[in-house]
PDB file of N, CA and C in Angstrom:
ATOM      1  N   UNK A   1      79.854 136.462 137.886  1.00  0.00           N
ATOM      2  CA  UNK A   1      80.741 137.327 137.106  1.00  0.00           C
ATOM      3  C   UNK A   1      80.476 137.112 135.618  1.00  0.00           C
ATOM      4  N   UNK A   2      80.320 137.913 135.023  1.00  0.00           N
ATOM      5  CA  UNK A   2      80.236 138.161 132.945  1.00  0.00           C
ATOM      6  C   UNK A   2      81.111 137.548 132.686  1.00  0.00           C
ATOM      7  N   UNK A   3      81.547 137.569 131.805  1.00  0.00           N
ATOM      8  CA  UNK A   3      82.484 137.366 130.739  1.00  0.00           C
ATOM      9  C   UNK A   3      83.858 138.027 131.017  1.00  0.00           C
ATOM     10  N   UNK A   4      83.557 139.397 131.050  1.00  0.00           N
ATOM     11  CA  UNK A   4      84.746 140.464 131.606  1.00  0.00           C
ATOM     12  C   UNK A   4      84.338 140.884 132.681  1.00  0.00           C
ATOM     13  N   UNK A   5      85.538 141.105 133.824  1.00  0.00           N
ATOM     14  CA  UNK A   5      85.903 142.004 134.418  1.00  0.00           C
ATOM     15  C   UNK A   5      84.866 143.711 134.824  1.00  0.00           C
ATOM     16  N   UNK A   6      85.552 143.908 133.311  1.00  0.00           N
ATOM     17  CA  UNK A   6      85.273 145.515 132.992  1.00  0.00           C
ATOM     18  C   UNK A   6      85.004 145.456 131.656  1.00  0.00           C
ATOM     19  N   UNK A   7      83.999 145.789 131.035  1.00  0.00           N
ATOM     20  CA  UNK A   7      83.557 146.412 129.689  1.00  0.00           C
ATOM     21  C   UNK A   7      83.548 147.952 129.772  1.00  0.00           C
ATOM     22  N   UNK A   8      84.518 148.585 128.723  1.00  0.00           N
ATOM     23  CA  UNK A   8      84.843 149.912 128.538  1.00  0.00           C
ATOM     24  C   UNK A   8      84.194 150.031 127.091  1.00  0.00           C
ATOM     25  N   UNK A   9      83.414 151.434 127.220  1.00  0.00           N
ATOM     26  CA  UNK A   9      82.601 151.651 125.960  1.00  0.00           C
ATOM     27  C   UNK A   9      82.904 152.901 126.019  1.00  0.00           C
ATOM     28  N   UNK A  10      83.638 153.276 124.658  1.00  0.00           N
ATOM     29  CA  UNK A  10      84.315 154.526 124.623  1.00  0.00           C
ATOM     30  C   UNK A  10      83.067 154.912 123.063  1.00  0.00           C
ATOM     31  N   UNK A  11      82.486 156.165 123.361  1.00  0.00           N
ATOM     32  CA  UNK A  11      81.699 156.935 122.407  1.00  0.00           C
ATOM     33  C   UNK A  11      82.703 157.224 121.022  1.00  0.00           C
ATOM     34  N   UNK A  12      82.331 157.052 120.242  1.00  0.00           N
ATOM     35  CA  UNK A  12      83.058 157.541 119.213  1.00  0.00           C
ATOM     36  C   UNK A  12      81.784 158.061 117.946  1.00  0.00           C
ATOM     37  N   UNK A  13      80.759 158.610 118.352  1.00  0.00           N
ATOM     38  CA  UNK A  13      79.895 159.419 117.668  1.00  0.00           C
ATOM     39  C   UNK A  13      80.088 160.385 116.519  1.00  0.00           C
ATOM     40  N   UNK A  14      79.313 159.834 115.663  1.00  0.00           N
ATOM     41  CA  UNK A  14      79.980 161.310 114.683  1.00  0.00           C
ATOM     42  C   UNK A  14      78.565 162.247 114.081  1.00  0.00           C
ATOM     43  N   UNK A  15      78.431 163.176 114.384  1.00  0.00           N
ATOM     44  CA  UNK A  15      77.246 164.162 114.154  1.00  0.00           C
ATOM     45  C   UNK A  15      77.590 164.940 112.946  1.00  0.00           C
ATOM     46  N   UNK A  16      76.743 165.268 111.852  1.00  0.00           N
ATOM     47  CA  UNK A  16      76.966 165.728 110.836  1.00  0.00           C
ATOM     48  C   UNK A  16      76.550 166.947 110.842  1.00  0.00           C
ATOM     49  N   UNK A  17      75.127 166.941 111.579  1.00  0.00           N
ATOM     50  CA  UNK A  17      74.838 168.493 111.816  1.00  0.00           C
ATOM     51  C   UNK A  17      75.320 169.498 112.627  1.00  0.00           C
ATOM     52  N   UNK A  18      76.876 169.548 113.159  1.00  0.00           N
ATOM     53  CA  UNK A  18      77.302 170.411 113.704  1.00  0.00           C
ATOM     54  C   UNK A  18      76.936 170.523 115.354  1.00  0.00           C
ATOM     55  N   UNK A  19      76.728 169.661 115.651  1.00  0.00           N
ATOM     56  CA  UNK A  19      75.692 169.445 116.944  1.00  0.00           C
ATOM     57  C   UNK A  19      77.001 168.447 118.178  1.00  0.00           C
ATOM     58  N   UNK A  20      76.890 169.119 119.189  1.00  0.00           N
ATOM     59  CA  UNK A  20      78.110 168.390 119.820  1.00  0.00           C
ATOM     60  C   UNK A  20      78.150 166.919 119.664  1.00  0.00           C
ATOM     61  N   UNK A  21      79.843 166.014 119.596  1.00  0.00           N
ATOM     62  CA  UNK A  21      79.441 165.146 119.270  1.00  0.00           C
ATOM     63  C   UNK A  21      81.224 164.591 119.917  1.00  0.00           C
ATOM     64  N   UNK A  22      81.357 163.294 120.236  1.00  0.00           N
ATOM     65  CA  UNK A  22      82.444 162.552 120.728  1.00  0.00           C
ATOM     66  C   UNK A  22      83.673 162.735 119.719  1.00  0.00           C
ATOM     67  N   UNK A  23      83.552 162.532 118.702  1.00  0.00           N
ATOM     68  CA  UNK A  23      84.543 162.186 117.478  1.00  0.00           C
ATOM     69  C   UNK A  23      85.402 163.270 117.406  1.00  0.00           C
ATOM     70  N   UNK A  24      84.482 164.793 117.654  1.00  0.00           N
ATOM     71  CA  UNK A  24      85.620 166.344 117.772  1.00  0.00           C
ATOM     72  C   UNK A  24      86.176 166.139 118.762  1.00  0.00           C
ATOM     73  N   UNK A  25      86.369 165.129 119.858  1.00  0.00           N
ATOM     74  CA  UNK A  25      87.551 165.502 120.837  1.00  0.00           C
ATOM     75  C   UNK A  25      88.374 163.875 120.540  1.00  0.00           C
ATOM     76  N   UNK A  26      88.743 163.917 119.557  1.00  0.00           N
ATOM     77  CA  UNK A  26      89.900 162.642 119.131  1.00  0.00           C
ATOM     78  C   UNK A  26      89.597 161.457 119.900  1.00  0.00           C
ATOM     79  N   UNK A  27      88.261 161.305 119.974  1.00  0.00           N
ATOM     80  CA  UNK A  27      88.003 159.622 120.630  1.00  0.00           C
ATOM     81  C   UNK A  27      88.057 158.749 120.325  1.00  0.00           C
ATOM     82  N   UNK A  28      88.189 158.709 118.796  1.00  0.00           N
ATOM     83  CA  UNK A  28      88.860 156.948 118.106  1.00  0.00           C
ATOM     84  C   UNK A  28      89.826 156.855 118.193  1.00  0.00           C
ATOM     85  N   UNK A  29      90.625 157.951 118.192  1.00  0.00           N
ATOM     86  CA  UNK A  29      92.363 157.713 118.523  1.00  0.00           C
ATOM     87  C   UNK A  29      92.686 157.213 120.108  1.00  0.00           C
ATOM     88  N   UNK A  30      91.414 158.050 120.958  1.00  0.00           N
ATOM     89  CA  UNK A  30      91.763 157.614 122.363  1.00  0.00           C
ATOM     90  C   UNK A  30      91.096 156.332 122.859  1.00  0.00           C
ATOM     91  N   UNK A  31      90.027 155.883 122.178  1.00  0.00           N
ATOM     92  CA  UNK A  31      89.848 154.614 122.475  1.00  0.00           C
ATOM     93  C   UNK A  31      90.713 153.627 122.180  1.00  0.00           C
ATOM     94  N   UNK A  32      91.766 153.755 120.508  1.00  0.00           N
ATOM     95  CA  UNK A  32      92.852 153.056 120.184  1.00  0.00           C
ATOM     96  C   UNK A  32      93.735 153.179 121.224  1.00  0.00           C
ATOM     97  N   UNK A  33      93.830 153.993 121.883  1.00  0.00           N
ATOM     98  CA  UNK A  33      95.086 154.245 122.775  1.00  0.00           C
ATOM     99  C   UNK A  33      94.680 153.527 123.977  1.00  0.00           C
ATOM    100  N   UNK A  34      93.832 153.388 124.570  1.00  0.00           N
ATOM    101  CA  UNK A  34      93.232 152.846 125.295  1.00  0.00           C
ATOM    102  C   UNK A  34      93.053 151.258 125.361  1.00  0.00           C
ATOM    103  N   UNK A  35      92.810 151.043 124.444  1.00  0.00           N
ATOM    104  CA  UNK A  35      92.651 149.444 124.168  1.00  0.00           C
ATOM    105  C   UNK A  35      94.440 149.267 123.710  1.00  0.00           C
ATOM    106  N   UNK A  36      95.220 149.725 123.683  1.00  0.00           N
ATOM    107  CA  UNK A  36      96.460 149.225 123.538  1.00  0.00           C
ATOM    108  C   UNK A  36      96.944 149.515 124.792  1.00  0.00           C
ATOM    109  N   UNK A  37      96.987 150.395 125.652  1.00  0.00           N
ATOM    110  CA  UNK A  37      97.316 150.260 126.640  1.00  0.00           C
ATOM    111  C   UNK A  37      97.082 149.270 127.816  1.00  0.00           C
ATOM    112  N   UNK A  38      95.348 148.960 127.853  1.00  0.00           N
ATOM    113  CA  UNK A  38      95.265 147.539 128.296  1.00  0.00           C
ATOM    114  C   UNK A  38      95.823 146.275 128.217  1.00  0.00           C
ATOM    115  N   UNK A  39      96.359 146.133 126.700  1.00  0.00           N
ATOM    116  CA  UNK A  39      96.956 144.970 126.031  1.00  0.00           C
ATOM    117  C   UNK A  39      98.381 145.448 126.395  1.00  0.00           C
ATOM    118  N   UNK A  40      99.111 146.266 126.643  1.00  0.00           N
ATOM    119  CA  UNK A  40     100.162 146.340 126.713  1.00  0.00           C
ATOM    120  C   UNK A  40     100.514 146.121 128.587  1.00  0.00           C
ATOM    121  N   UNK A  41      99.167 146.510 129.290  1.00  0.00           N
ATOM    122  CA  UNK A  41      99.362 145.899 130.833  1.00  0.00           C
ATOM    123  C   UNK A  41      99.062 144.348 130.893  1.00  0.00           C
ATOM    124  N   UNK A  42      98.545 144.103 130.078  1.00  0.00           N
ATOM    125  CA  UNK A  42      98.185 142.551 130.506  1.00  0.00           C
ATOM    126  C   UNK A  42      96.524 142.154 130.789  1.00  0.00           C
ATOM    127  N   UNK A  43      95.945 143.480 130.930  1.00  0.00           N
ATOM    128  CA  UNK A  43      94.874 143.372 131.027  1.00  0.00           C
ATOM    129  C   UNK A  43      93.472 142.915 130.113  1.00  0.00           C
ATOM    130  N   UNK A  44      93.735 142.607 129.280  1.00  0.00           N
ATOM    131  CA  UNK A  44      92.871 142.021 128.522  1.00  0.00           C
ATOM    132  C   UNK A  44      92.307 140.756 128.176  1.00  0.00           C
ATOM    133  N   UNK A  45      91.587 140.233 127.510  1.00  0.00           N
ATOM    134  CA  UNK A  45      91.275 139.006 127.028  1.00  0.00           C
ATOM    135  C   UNK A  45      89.799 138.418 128.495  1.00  0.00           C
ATOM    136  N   UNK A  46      89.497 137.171 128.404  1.00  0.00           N
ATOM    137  CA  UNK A  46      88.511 136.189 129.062  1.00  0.00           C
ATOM    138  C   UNK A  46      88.465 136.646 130.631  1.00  0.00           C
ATOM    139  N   UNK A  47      87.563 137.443 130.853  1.00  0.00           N
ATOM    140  CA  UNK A  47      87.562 137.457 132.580  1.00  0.00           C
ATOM    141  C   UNK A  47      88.597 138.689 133.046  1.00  0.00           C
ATOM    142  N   UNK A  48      89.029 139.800 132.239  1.00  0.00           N
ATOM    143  CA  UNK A  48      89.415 140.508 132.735  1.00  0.00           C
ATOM    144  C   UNK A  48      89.072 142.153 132.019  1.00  0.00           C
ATOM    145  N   UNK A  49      89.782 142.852 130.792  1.00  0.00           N
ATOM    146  CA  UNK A  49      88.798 143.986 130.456  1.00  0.00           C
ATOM    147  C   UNK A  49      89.091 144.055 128.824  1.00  0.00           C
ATOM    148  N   UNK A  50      87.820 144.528 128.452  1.00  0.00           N
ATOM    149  CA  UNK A  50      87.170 144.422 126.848  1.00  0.00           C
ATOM    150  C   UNK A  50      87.160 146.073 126.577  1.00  0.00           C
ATOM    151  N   UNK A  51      87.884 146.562 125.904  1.00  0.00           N
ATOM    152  CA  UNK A  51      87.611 148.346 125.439  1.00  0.00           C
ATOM    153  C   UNK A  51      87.006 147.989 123.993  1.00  0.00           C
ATOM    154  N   UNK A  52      86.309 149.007 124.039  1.00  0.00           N
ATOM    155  CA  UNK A  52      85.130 148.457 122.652  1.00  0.00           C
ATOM    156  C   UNK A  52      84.605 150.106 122.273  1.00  0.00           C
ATOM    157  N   UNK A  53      84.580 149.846 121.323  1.00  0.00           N
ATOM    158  CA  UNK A  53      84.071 151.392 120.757  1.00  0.00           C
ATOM    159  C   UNK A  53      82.221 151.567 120.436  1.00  0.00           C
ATOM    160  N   UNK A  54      81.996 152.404 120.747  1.00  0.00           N
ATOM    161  CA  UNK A  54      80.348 152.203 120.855  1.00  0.00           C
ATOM    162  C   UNK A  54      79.859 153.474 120.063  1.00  0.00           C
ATOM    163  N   UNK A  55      78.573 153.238 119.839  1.00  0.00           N
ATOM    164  CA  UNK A  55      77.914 154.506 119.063  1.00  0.00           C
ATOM    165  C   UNK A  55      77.435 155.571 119.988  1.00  0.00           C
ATOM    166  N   UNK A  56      76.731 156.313 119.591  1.00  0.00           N
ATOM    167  CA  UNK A  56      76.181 157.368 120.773  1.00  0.00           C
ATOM    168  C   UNK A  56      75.322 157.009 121.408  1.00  0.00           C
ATOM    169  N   UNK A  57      76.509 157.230 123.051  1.00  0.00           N
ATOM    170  CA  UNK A  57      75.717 156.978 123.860  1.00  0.00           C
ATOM    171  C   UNK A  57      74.588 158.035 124.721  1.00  0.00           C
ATOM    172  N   UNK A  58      74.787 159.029 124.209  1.00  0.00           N
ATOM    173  CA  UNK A  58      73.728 160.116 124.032  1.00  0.00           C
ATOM    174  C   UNK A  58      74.027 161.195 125.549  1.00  0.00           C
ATOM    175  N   UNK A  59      75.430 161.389 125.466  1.00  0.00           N
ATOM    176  CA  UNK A  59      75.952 162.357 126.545  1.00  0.00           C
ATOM    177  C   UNK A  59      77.373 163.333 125.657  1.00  0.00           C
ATOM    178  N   UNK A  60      76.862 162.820 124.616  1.00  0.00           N
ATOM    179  CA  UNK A  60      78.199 164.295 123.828  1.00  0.00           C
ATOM    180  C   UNK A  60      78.360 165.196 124.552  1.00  0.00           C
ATOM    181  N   UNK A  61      77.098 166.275 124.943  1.00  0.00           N
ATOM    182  CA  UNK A  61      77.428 167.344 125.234  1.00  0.00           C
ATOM    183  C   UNK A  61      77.875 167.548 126.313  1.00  0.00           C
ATOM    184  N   UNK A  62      78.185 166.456 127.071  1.00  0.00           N
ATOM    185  CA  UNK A  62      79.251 166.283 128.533  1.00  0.00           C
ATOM    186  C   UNK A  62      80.518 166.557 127.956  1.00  0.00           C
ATOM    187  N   UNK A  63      81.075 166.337 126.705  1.00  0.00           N
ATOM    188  CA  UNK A  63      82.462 166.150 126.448  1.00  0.00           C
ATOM    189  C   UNK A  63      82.940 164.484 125.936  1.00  0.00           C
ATOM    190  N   UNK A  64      83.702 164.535 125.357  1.00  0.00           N
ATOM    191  CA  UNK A  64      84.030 162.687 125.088  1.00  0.00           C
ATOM    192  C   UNK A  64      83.679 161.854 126.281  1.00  0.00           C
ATOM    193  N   UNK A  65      83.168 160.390 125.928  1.00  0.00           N
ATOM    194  CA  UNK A  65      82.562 160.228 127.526  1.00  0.00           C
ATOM    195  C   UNK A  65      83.226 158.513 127.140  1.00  0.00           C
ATOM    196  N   UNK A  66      83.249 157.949 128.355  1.00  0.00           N
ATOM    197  CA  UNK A  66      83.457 156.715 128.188  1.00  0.00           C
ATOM    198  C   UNK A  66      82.519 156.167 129.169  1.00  0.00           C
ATOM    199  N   UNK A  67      82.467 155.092 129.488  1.00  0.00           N
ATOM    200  CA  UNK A  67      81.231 154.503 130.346  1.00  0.00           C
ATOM    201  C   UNK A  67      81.888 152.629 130.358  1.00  0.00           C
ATOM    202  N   UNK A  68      82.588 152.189 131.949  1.00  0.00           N
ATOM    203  CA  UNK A  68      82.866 151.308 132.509  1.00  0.00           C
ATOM    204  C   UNK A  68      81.433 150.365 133.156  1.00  0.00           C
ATOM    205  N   UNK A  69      81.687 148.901 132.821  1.00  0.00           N
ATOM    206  CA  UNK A  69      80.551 148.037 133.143  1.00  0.00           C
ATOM    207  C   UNK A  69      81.619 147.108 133.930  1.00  0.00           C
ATOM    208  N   UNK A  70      80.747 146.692 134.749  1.00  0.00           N
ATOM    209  CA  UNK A  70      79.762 146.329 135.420  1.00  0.00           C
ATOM    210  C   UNK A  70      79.083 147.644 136.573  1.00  0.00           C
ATOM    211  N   UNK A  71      80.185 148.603 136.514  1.00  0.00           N
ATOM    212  CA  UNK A  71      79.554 149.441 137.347  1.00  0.00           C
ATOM    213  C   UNK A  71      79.247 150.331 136.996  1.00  0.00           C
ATOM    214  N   UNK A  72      78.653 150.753 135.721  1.00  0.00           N
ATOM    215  CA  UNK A  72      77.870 151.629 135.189  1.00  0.00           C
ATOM    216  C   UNK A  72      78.708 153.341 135.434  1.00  0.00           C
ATOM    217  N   UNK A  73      80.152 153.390 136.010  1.00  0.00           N
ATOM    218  CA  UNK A  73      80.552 154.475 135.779  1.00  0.00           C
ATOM    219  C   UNK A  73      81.015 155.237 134.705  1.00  0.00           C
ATOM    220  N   UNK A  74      80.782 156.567 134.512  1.00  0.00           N
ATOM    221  CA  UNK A  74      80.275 157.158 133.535  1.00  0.00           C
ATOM    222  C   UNK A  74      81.696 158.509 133.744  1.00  0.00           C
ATOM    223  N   UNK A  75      82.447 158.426 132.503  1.00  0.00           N
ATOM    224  CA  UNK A  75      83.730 159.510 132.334  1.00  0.00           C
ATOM    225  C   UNK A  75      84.002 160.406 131.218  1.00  0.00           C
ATOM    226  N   UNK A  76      84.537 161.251 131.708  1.00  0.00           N
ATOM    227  CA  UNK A  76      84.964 162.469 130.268  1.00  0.00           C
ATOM    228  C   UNK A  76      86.595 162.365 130.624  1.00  0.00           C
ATOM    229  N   UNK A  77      86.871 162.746 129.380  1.00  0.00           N
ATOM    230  CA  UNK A  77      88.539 162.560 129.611  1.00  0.00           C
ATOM    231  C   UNK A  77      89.055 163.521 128.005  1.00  0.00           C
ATOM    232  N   UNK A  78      90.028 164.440 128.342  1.00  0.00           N
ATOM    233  CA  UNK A  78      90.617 165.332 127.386  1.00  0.00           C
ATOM    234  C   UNK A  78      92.043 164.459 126.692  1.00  0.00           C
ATOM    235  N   UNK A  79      92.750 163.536 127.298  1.00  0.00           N
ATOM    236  CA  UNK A  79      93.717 163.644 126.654  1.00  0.00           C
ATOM    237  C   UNK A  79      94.454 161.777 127.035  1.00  0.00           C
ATOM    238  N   UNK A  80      95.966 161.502 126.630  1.00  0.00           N
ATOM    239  CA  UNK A  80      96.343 160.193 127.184  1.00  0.00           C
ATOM    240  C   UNK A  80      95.995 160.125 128.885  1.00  0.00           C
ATOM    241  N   UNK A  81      96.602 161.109 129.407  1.00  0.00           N
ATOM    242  CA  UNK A  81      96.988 161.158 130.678  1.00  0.00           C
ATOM    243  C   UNK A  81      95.424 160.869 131.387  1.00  0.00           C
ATOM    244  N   UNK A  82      94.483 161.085 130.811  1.00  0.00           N
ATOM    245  CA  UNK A  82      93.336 160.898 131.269  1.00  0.00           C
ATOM    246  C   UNK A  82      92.846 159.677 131.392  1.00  0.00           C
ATOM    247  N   UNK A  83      93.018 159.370 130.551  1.00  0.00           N
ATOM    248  CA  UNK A  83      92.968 157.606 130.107  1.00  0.00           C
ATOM    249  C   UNK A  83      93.709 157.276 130.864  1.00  0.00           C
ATOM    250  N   UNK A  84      94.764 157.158 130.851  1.00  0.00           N
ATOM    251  CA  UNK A  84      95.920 156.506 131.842  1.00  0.00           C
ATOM    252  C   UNK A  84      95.634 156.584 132.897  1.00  0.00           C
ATOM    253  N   UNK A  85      94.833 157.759 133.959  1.00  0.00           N
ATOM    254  CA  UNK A  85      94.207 157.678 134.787  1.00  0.00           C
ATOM    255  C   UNK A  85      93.421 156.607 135.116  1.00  0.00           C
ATOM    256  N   UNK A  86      92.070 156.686 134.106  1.00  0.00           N
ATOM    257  CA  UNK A  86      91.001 155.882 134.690  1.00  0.00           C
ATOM    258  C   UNK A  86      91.173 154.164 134.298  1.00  0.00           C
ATOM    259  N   UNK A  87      92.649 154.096 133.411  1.00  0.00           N
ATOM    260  CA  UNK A  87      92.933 152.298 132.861  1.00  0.00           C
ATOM    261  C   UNK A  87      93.444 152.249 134.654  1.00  0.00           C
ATOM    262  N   UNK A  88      94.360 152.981 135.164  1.00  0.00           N
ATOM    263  CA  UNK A  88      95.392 152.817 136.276  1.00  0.00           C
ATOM    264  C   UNK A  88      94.603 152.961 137.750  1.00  0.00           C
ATOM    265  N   UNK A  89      93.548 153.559 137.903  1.00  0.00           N
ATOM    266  CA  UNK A  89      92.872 153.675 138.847  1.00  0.00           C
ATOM    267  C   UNK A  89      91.821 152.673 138.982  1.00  0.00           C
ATOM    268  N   UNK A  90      90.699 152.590 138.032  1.00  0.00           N
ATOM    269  CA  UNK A  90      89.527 152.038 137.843  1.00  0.00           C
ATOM    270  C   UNK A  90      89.770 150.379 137.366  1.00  0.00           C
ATOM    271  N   UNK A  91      90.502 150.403 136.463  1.00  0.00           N
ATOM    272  CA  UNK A  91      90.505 149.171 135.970  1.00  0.00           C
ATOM    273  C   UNK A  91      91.792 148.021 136.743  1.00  0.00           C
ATOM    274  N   UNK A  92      92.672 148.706 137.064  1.00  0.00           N
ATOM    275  CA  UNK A  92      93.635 147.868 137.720  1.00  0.00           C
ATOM    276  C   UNK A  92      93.706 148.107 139.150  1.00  0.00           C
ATOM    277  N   UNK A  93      93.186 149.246 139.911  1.00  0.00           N
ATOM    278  CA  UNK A  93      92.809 149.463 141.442  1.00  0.00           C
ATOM    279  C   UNK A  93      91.229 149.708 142.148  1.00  0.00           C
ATOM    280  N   UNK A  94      90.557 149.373 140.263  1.00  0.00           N
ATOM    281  CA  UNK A  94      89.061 149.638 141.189  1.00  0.00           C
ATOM    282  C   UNK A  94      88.615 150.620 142.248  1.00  0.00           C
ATOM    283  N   UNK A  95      89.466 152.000 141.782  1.00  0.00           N
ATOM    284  CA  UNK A  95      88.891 153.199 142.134  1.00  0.00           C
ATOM    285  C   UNK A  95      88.518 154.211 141.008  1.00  0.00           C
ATOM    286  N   UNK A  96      87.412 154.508 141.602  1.00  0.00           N
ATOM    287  CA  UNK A  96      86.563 155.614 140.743  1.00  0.00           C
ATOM    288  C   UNK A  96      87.139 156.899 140.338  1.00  0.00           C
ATOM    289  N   UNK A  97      87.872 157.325 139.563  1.00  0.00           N
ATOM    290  CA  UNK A  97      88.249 158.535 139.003  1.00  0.00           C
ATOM    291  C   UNK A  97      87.673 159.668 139.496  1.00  0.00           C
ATOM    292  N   UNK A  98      87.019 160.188 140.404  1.00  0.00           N
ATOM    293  CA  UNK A  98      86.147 161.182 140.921  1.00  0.00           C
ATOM    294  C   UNK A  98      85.907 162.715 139.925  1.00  0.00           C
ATOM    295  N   UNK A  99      87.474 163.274 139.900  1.00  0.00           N
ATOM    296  CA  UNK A  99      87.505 164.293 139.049  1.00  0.00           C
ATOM    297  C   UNK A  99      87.179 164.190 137.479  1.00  0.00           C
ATOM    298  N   UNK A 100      87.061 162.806 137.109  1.00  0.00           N
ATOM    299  CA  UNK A 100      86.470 162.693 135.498  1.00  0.00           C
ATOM    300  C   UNK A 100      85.151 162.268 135.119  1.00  0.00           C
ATOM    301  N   UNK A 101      84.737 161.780 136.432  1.00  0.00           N
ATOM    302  CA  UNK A 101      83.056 161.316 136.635  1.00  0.00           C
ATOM    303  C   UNK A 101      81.981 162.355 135.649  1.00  0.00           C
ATOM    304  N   UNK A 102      81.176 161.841 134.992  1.00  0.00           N
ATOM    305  CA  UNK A 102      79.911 162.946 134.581  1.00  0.00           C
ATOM    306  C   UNK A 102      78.576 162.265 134.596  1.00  0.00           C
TER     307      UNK A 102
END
């Protein structure tokens, strides 16, 4: 086992040339929301889950994407409730979000 659990790498890309990009669908706010919501379940810290903001991971044009480690699953998500999904499913029941998969 790593370090963590779960490493969550939420895109927060910013494209200047008008070119699709993570940052137009409010992903620093939702990665903030995200990483507080972990901390507010308990889930965080040594051996359990790390939300971390990452550069482009080169799937913008999927939509905001996040991407869970150790198992390399790969998500789009529009809003809290989405998030709240995949913290409540994936990270605390270790099921795969199916409908947010990309």
């Amino acid at each position: 086992m790593g370090y963590y659990e779960h490493h969550v790498f939420f895109c927060l890309n910013r494209r200047e040339d008008g070119r699709a990009c993570c940052a137009n669908h409010d992903a620093e706010r939702l990665q903030a929301y995200a990483k507080d919501r972990v901390k507010k379940l308990g889930l965080d810290g040594k051996g359990k889950v790390r939300v971390n903001k990452a550069g482009c991971l080169d799937r913008c044009d999927e939509g905001p994407c996040v991407v869970v480690y150790p198992e390399g699953v790969w998500y789009t998500y529009v809003d809290e409730h989405d998030v709240d999904e995949i913290v409540e499913s994936h990270l605390v029941r270790g099921e795969v979000v199916e409908r947010l998969k990309i």
